[in-house]
Structures are given as C-alpha cells and as structure tokens.
N, C-alpha and C. Protein backbone atom coordinates (compact mmCIF):
# COMPACT_ATOMS: atom_id res chain seq x y z
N UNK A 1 2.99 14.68 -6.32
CA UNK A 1 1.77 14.07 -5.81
C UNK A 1 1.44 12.84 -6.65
N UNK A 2 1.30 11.40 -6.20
CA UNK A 2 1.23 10.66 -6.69
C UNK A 2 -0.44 10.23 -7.23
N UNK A 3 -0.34 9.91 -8.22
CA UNK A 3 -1.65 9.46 -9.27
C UNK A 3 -2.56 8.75 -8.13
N UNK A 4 -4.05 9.59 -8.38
CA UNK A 4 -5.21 8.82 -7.17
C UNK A 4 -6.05 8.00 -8.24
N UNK A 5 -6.61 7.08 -7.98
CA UNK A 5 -7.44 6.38 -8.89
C UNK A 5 -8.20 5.67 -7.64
N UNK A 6 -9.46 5.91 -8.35
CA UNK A 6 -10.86 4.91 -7.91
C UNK A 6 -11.05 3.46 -8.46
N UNK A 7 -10.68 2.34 -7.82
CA UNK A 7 -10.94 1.19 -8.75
C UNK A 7 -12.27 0.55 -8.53
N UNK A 8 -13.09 1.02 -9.92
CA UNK A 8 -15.17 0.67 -9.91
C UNK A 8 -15.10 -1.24 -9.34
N UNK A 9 -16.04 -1.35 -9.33
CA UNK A 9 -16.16 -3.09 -8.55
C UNK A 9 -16.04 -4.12 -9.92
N UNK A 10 -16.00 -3.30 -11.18
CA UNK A 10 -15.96 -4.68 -12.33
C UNK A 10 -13.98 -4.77 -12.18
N UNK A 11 -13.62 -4.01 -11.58
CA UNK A 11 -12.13 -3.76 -11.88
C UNK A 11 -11.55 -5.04 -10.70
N UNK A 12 -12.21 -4.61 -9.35
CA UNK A 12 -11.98 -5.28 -8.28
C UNK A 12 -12.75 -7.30 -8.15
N UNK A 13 -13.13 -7.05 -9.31
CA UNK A 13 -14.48 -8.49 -9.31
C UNK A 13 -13.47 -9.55 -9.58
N UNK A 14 -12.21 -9.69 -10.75
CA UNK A 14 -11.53 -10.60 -11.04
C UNK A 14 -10.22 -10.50 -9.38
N UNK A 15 -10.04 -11.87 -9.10
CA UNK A 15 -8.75 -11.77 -7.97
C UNK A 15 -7.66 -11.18 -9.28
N UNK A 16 -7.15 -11.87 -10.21
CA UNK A 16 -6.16 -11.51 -10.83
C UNK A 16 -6.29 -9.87 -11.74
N UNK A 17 -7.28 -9.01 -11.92
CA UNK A 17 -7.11 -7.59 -11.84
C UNK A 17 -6.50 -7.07 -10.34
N UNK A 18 -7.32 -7.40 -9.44
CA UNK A 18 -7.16 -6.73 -8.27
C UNK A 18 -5.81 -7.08 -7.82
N UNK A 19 -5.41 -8.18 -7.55
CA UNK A 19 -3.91 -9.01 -7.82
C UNK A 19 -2.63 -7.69 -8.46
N UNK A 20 -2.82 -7.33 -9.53
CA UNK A 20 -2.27 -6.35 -10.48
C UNK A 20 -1.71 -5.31 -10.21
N UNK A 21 -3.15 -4.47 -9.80
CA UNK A 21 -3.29 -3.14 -9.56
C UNK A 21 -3.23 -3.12 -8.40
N UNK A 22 -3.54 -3.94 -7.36
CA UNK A 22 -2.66 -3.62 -6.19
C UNK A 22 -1.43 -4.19 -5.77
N UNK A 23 -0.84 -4.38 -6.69
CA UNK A 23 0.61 -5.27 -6.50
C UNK A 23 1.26 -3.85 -7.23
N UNK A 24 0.78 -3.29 -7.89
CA UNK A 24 1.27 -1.94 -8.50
C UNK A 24 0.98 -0.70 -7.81
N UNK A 25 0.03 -0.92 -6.83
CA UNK A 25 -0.22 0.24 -6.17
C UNK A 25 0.69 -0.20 -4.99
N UNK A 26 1.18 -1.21 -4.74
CA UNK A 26 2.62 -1.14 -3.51
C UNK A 26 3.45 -0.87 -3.77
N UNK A 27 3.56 -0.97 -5.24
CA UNK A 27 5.54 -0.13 -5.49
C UNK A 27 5.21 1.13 -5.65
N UNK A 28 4.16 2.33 -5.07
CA UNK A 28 4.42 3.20 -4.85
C UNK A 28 3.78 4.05 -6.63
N UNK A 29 3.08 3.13 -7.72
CA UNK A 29 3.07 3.92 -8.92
C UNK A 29 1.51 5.17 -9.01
N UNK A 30 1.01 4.15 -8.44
CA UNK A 30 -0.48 5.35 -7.57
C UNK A 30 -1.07 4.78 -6.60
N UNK A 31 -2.36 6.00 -6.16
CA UNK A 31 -3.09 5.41 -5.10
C UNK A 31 -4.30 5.07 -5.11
N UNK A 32 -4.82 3.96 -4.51
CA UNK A 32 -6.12 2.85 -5.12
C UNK A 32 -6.75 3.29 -3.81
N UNK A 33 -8.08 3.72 -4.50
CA UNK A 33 -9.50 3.79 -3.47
C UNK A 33 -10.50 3.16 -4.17
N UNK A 34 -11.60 2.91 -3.01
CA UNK A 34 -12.75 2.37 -3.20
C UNK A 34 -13.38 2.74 -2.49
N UNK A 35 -15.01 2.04 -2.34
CA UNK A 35 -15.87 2.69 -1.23
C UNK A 35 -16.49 1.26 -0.43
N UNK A 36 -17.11 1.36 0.63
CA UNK A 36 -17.85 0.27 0.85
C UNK A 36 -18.90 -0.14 0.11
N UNK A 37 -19.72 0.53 -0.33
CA UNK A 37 -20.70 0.28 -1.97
C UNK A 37 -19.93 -0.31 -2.94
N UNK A 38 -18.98 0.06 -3.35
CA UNK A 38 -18.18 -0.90 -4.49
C UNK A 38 -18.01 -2.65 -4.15
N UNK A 39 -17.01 -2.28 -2.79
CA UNK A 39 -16.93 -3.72 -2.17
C UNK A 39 -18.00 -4.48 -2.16
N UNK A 40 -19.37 -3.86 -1.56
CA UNK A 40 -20.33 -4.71 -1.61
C UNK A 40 -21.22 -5.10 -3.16
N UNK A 41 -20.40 -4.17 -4.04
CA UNK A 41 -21.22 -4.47 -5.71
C UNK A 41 -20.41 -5.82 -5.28
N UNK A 42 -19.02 -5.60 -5.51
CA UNK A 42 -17.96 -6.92 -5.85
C UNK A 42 -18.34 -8.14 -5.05
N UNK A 43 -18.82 -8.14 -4.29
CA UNK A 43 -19.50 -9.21 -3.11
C UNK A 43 -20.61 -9.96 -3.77
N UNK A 44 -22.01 -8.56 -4.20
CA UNK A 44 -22.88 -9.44 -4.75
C UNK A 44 -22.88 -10.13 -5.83
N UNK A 45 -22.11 -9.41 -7.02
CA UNK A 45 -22.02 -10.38 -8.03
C UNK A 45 -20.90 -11.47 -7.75
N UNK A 46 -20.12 -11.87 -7.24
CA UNK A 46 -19.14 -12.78 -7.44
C UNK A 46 -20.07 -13.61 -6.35
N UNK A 47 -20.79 -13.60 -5.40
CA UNK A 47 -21.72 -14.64 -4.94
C UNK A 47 -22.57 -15.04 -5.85
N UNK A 48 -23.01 -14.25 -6.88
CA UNK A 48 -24.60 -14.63 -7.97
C UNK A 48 -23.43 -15.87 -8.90
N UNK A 49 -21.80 -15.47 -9.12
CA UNK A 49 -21.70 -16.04 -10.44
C UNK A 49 -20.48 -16.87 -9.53
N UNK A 50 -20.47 -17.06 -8.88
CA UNK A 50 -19.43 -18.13 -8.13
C UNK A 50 -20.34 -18.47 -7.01
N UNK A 51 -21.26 -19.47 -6.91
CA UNK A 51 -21.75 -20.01 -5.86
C UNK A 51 -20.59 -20.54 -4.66
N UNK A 52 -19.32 -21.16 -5.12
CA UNK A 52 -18.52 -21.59 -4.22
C UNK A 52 -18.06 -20.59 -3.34
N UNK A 53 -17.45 -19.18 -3.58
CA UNK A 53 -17.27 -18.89 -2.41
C UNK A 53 -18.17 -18.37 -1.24
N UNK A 54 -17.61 -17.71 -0.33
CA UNK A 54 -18.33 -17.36 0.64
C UNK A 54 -18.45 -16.30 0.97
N UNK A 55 -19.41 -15.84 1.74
CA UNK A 55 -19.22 -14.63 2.39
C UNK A 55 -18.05 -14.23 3.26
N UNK A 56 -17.64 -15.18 4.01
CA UNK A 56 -16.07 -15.10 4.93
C UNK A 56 -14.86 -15.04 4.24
N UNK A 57 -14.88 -15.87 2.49
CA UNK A 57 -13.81 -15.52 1.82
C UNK A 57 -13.57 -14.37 1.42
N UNK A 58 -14.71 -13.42 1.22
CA UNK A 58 -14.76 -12.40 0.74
C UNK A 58 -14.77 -11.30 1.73
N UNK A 59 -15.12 -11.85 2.72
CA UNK A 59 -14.75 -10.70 3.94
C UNK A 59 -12.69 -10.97 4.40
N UNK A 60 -12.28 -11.56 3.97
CA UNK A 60 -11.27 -12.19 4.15
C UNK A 60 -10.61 -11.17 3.11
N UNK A 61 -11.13 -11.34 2.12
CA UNK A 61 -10.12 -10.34 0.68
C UNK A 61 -10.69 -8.99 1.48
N UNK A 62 -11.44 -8.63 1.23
CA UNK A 62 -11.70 -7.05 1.76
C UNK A 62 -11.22 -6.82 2.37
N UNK A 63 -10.99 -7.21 4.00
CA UNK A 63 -9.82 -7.16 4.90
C UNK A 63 -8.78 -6.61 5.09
N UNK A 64 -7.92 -7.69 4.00
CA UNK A 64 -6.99 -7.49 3.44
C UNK A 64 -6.28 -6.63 2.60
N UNK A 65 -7.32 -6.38 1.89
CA UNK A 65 -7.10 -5.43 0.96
C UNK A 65 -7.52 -3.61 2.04
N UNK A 66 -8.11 -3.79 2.46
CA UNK A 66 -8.08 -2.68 3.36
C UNK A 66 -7.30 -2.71 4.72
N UNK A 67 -6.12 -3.78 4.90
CA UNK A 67 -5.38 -3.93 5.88
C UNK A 67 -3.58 -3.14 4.86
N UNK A 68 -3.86 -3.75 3.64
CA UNK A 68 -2.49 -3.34 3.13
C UNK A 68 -2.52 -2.38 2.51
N UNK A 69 -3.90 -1.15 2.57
CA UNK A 69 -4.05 -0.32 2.01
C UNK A 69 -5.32 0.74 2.82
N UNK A 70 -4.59 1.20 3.73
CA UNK A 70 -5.62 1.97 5.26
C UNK A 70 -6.25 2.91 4.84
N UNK A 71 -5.38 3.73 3.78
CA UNK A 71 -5.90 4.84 3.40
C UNK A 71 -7.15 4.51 2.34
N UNK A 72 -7.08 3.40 1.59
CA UNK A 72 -7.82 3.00 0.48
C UNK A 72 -9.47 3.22 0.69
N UNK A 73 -10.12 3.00 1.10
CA UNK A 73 -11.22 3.12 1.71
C UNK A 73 -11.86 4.29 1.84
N UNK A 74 -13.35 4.75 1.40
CA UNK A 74 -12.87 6.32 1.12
C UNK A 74 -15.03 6.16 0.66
N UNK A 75 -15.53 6.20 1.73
CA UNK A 75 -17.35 6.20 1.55
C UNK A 75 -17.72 8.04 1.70
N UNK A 76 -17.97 8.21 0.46
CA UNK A 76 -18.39 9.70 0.25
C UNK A 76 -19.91 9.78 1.02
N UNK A 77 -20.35 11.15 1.57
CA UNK A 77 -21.61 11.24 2.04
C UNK A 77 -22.77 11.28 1.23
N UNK A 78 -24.20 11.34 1.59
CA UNK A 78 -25.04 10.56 0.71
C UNK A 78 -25.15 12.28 -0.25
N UNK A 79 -25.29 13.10 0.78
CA UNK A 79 -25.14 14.29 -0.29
C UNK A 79 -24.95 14.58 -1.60
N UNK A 80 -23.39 14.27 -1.21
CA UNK A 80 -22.90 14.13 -2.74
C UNK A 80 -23.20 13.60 -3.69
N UNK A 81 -23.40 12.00 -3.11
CA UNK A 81 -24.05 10.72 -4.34
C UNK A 81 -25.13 11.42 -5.02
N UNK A 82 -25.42 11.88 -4.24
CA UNK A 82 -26.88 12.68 -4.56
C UNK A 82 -26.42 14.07 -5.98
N UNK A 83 -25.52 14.20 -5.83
CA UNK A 83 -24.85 15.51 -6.62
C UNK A 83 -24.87 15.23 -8.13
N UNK A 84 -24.65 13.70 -7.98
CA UNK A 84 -23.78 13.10 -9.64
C UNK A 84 -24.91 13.11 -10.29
N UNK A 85 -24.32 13.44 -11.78
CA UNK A 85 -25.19 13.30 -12.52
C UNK A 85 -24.63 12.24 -13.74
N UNK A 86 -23.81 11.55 -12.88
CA UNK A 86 -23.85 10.16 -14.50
C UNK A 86 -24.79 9.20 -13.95
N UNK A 87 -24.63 8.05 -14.92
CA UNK A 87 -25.69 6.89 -14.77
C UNK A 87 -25.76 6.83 -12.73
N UNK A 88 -26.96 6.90 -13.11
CA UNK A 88 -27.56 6.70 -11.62
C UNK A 88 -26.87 4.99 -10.92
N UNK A 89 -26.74 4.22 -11.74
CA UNK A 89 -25.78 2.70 -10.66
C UNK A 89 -24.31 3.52 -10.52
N UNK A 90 -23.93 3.92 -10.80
CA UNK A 90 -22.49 4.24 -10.85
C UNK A 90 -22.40 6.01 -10.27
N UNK A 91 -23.73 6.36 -9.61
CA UNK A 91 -22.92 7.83 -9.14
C UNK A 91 -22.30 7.66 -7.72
N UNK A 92 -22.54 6.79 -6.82
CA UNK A 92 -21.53 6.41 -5.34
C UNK A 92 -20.03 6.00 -6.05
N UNK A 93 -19.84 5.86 -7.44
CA UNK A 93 -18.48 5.50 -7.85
C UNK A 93 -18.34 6.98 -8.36
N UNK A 94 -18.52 7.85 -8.88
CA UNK A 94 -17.91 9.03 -8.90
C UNK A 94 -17.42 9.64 -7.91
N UNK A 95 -18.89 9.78 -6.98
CA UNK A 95 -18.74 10.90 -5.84
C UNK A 95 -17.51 9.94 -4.90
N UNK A 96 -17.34 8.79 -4.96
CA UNK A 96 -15.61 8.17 -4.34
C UNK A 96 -14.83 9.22 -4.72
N UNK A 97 -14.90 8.78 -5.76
CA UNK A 97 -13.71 9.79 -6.76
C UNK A 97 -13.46 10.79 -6.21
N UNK A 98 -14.88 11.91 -6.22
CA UNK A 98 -15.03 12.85 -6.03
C UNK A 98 -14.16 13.16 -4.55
N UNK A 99 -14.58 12.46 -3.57
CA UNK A 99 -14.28 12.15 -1.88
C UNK A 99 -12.83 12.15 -2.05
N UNK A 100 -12.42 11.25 -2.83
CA UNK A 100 -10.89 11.21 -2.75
C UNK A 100 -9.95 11.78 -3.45
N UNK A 101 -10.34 13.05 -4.54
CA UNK A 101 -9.76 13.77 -5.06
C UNK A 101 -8.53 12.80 -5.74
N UNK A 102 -9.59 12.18 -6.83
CA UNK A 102 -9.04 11.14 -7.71
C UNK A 102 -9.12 11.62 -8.69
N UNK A 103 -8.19 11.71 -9.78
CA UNK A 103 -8.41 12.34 -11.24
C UNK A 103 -8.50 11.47 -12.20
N UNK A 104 -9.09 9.95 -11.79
CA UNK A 104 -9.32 8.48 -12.62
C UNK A 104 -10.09 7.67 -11.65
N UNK A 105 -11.47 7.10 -12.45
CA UNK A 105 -11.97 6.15 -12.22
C UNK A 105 -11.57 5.09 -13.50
N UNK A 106 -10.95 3.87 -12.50
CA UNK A 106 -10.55 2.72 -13.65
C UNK A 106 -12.10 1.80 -13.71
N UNK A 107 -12.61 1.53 -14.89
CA UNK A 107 -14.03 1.01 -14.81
C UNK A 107 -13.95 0.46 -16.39
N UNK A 108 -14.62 -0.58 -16.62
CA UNK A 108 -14.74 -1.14 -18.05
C UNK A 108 -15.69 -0.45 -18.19
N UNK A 109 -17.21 0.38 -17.64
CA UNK A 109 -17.64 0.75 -18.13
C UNK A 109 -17.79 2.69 -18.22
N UNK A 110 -17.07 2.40 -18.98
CA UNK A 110 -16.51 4.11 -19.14
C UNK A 110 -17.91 4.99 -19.33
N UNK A 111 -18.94 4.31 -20.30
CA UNK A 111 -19.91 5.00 -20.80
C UNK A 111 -20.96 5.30 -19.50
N UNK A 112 -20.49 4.84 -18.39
CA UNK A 112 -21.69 5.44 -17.28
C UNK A 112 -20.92 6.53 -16.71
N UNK A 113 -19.82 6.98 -17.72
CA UNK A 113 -19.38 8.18 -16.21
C UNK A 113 -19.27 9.08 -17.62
N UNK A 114 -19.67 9.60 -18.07
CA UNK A 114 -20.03 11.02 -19.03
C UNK A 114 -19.14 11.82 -18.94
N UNK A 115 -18.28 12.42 -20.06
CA UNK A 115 -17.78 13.44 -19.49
C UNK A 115 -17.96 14.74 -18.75
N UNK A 116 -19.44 15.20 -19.86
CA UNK A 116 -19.77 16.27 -19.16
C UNK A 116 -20.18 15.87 -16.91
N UNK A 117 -20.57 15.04 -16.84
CA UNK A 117 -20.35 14.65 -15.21
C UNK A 117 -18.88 14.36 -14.78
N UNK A 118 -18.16 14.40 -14.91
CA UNK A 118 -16.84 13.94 -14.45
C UNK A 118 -15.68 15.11 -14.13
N UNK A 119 -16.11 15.70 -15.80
CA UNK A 119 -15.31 17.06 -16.19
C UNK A 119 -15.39 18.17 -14.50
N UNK A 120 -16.33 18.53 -14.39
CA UNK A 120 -16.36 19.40 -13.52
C UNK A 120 -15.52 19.16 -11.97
N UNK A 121 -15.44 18.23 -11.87
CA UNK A 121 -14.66 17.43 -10.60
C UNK A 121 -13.20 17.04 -10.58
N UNK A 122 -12.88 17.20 -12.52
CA UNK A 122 -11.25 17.02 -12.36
C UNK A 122 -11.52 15.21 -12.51
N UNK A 123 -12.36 14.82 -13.15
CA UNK A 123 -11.78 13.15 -12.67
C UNK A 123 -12.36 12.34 -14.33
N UNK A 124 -11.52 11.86 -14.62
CA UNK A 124 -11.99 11.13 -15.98
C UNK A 124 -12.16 9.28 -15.70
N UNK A 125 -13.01 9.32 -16.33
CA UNK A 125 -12.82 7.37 -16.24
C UNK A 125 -12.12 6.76 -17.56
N UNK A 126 -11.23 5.81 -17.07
CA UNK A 126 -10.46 5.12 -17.94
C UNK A 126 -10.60 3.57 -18.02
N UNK A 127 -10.54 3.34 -19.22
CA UNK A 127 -11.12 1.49 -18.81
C UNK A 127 -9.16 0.89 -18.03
N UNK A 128 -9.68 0.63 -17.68
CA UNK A 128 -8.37 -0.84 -16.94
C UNK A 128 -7.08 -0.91 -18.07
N UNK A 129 -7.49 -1.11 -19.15
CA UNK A 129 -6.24 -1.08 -20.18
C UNK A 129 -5.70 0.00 -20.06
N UNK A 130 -6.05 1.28 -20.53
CA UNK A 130 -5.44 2.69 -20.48
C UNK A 130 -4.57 2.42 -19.12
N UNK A 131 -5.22 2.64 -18.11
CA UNK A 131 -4.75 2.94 -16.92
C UNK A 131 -3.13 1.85 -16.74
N UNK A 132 -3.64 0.46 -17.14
CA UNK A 132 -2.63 -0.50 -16.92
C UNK A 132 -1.64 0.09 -18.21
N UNK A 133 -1.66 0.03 -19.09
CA UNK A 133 -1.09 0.66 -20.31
C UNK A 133 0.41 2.17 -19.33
N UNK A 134 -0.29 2.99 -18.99
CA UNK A 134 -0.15 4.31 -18.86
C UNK A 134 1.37 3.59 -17.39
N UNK A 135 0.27 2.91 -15.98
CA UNK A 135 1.31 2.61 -15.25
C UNK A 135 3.16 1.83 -15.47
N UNK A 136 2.37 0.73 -16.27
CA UNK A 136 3.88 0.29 -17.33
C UNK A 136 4.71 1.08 -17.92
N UNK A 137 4.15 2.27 -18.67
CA UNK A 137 5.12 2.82 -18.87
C UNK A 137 5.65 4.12 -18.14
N UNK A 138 5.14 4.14 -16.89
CA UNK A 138 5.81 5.08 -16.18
C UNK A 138 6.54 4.27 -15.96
N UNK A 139 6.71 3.00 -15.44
CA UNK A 139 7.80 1.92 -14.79
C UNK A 139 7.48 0.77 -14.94
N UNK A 140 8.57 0.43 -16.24
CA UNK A 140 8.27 -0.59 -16.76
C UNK A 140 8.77 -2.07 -15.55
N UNK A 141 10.06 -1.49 -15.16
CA UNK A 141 10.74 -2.56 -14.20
C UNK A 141 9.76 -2.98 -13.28
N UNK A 142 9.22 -1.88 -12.37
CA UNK A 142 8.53 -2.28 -11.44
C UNK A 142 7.35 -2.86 -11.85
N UNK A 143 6.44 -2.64 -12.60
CA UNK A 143 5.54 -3.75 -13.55
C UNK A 143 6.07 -4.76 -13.34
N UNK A 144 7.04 -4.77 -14.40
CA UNK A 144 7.43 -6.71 -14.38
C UNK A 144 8.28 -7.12 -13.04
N UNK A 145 8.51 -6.75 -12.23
CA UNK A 145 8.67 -7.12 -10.93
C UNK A 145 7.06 -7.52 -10.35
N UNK A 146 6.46 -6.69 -10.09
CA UNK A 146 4.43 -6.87 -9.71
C UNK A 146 4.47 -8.33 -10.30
N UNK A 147 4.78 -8.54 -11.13
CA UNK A 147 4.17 -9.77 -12.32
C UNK A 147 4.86 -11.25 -11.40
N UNK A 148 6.52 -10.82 -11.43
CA UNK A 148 7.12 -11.96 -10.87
C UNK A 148 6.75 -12.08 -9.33
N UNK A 149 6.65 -11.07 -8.74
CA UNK A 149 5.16 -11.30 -7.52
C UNK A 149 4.96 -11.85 -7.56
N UNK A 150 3.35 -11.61 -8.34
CA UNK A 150 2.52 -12.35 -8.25
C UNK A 150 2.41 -13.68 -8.25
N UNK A 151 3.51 -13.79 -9.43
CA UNK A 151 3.44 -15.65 -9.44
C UNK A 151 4.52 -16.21 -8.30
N UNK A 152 5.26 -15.40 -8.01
CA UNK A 152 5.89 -16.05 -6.47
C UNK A 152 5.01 -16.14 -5.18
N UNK A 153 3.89 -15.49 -5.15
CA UNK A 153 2.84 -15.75 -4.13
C UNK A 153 1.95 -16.79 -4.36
N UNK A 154 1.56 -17.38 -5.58
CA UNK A 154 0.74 -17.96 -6.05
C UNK A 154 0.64 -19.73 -5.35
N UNK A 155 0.10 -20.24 -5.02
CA UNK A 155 0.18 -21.40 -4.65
C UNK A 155 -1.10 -22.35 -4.64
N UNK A 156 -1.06 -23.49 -4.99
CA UNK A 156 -2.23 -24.42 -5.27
C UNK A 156 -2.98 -24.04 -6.33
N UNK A 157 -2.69 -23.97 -7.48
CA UNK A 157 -1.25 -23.88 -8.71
C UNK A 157 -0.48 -23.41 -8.32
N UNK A 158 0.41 -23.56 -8.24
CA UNK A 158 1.51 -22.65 -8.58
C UNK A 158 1.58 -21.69 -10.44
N UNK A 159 1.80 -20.80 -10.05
CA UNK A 159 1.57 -19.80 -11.57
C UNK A 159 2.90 -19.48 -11.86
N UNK A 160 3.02 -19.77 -13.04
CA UNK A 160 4.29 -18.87 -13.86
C UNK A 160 4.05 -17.57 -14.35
N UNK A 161 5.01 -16.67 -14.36
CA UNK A 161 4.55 -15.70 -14.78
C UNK A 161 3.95 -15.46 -16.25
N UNK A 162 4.40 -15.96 -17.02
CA UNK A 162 3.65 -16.02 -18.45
C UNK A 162 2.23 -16.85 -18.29
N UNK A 163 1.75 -17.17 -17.53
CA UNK A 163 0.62 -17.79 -17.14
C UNK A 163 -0.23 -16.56 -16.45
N UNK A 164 0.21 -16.06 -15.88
CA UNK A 164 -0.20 -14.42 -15.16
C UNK A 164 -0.55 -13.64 -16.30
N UNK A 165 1.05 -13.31 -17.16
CA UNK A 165 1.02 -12.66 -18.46
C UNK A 165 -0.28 -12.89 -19.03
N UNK A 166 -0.35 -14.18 -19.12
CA UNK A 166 -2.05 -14.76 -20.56
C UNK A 166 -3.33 -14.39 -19.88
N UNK A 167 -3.19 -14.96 -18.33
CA UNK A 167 -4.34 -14.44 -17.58
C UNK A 167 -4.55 -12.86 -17.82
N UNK A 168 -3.68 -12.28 -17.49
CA UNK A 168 -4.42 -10.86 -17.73
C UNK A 168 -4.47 -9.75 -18.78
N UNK A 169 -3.67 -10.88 -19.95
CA UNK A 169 -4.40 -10.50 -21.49
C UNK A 169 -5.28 -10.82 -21.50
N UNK A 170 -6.07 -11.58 -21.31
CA UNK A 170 -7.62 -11.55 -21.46
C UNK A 170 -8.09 -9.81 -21.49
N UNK A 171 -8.07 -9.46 -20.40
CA UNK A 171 -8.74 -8.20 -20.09
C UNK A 171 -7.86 -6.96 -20.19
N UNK A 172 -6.58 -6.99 -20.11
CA UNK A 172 -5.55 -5.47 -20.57
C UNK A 172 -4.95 -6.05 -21.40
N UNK A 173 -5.00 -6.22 -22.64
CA UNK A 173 -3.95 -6.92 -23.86
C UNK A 173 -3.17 -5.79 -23.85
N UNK A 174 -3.46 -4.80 -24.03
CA UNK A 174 -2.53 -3.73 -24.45
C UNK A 174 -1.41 -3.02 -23.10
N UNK A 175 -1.83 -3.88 -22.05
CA UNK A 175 -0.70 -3.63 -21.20
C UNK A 175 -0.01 -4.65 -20.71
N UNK A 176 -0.55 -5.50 -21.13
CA UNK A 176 0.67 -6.61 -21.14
C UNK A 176 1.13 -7.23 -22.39
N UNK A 177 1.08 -6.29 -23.61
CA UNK A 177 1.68 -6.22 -24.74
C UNK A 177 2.72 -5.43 -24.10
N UNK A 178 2.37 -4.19 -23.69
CA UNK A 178 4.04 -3.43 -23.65
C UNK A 178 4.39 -3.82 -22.44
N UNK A 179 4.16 -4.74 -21.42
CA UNK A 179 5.11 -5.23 -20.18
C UNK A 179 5.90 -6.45 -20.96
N UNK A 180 5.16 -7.51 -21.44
CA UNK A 180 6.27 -7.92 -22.30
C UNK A 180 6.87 -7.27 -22.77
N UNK A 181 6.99 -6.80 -23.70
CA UNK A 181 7.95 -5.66 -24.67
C UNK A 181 9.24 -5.14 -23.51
N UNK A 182 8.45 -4.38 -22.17
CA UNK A 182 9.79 -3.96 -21.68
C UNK A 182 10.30 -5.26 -20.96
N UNK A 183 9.49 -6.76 -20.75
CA UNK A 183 10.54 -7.49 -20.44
C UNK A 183 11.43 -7.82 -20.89
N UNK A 184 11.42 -7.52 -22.11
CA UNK A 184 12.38 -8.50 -23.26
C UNK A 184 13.31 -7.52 -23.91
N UNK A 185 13.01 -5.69 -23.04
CA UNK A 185 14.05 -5.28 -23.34
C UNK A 185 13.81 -4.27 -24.40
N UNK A 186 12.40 -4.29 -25.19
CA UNK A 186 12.51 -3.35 -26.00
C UNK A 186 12.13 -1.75 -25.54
C-alpha cells in the first residue's frame, strides 16, 4: 500500500514545492491529497502576497493539479472538522487526513497538529523536509529524475537543474542535500 500524505496549503503555496512533490507523486513514491479548503487557503494568500496573479491562473493550477491527480481531492464532512481537536485553522487539514486515511500531513507548521490530536487517527504531521528527506531515499533515482523534469518543463527561464536544486534548498535543505549526494553517486 503506497504512502498517503495530505499536502497543508503552506506546502502547496510555493509553484516549485508543489512542482516537487507532485512530480514525485507521479513516479508512483506516494499519494498526495488535499481538500477544497486548502486550495482555497493557497488561493487567498498567494492573491494577498502576489497581486499579479489571478484568480484564472490559479484556477488554472488547481485544475490541473486535480486533472493529473483525480483521486487527490478528498473534502471531509463538516462533522468531522468538527471532531479535531488541534489548532482550530488547521482542523479541515487533519480531518483531510483523517477522510483519506493518510498517515502524514506534510505542513511547515507541525505545531498546529499535536500529537495527542493526530495520534488517535494513525496520522502524524511532518514538515516538508522529513517527508522530502524520507521520499529520496526510498528512490533516490527517481528523485533526481523529478528534478531533471522539472527543469525540462521549465520555460521562460528556462531552469537548470541545479537552479531547481538551490530553489528548493531554500525550504528542504536536507533533501536536496541527500538528492545531490545520490546524484553524484554517493
């Protein structure tokens, strides 16, 4: 049974996280859900802090991202939301979890999902590094394949992959410390 993971909306907010983890969730290493509440967190803030795009660009990525991933999509009933007991902004991101019988929410902010709330459901939250960390080394190849992807899709820049690489050290150093590492063989 392959690894379920919830990806929270700070995960989905950068194109180049989401870029990543779903370029890794097509070679088959796990499976990426979300909810329509998440999408729409990721909507409102990237309108508050990017005035340039749009609402149509962003209905455009969602789309998409729920065109190359059918199953992904996954709005728990209000019931449940109602059930959680971690930080009240973040219980429609558990009870996902919960809905999709996910045993990981990937979220930078780990500290709104408690263990004692999580524990009982089977589902832990992991920040983005762990998780990116953990997928590399189930498969390192297919990682650095995702990577040379990415920058083969890339256009108006065009991106190199060590340009990808730096981009998303910013935010997983420690998994693209060891994707280098297995590029180069160690």
């Amino acid at each position: 049974m392959p690894l379920v993971v919830v990806l929270d909306a700070n995960v989905l907010y950068s194109i180049a996280l989401t870029d990543f983890f779903l370029t890794l969730a097509g070679g088959g290493l796990y499976q990426p859900h979300w909810s329509t509440e998440i999408l729409h967190e990721v909507e409102r803030n990237l309108l508050v802090k990017n005035p340039s795009l749009t609402v149509e660009a962003l209905a455009y990525r969602f789309r998409e991202m729920n065109r190359a991933y059918p199953d992904a999509l996954i709005d728990p009933p209000a019931r449940l939301i109602d059930e959680m007991t971690n930080d009240p902004g973040d219980r429609h991101v558990l009870a996902a979890a919960v809905a999709a019988e996910a045993s990981i929410i990937a979220t930078f902010n780990t500290a709104d999902f408690q263990r004692e709330s999580c524990e009982p459901y089977g589902v832990e939250a992991q920040h983005p590094d762990v998780l990116g960390e953990r997928l590399v080394s189930l498969a390192p190849r297919l990682a650095a394949a995702a990577v040379v992807e990415m920058s083969r899709r890339t256009r108006s820049p065009h991106r190199e992959v060590r340009e990808i690489v730096d981009r998303l050290a910013q935010d997983l150093p420690n998994t693209m410390n060891r994707l280098v590492n297995a590029m180069r063989g160690t």
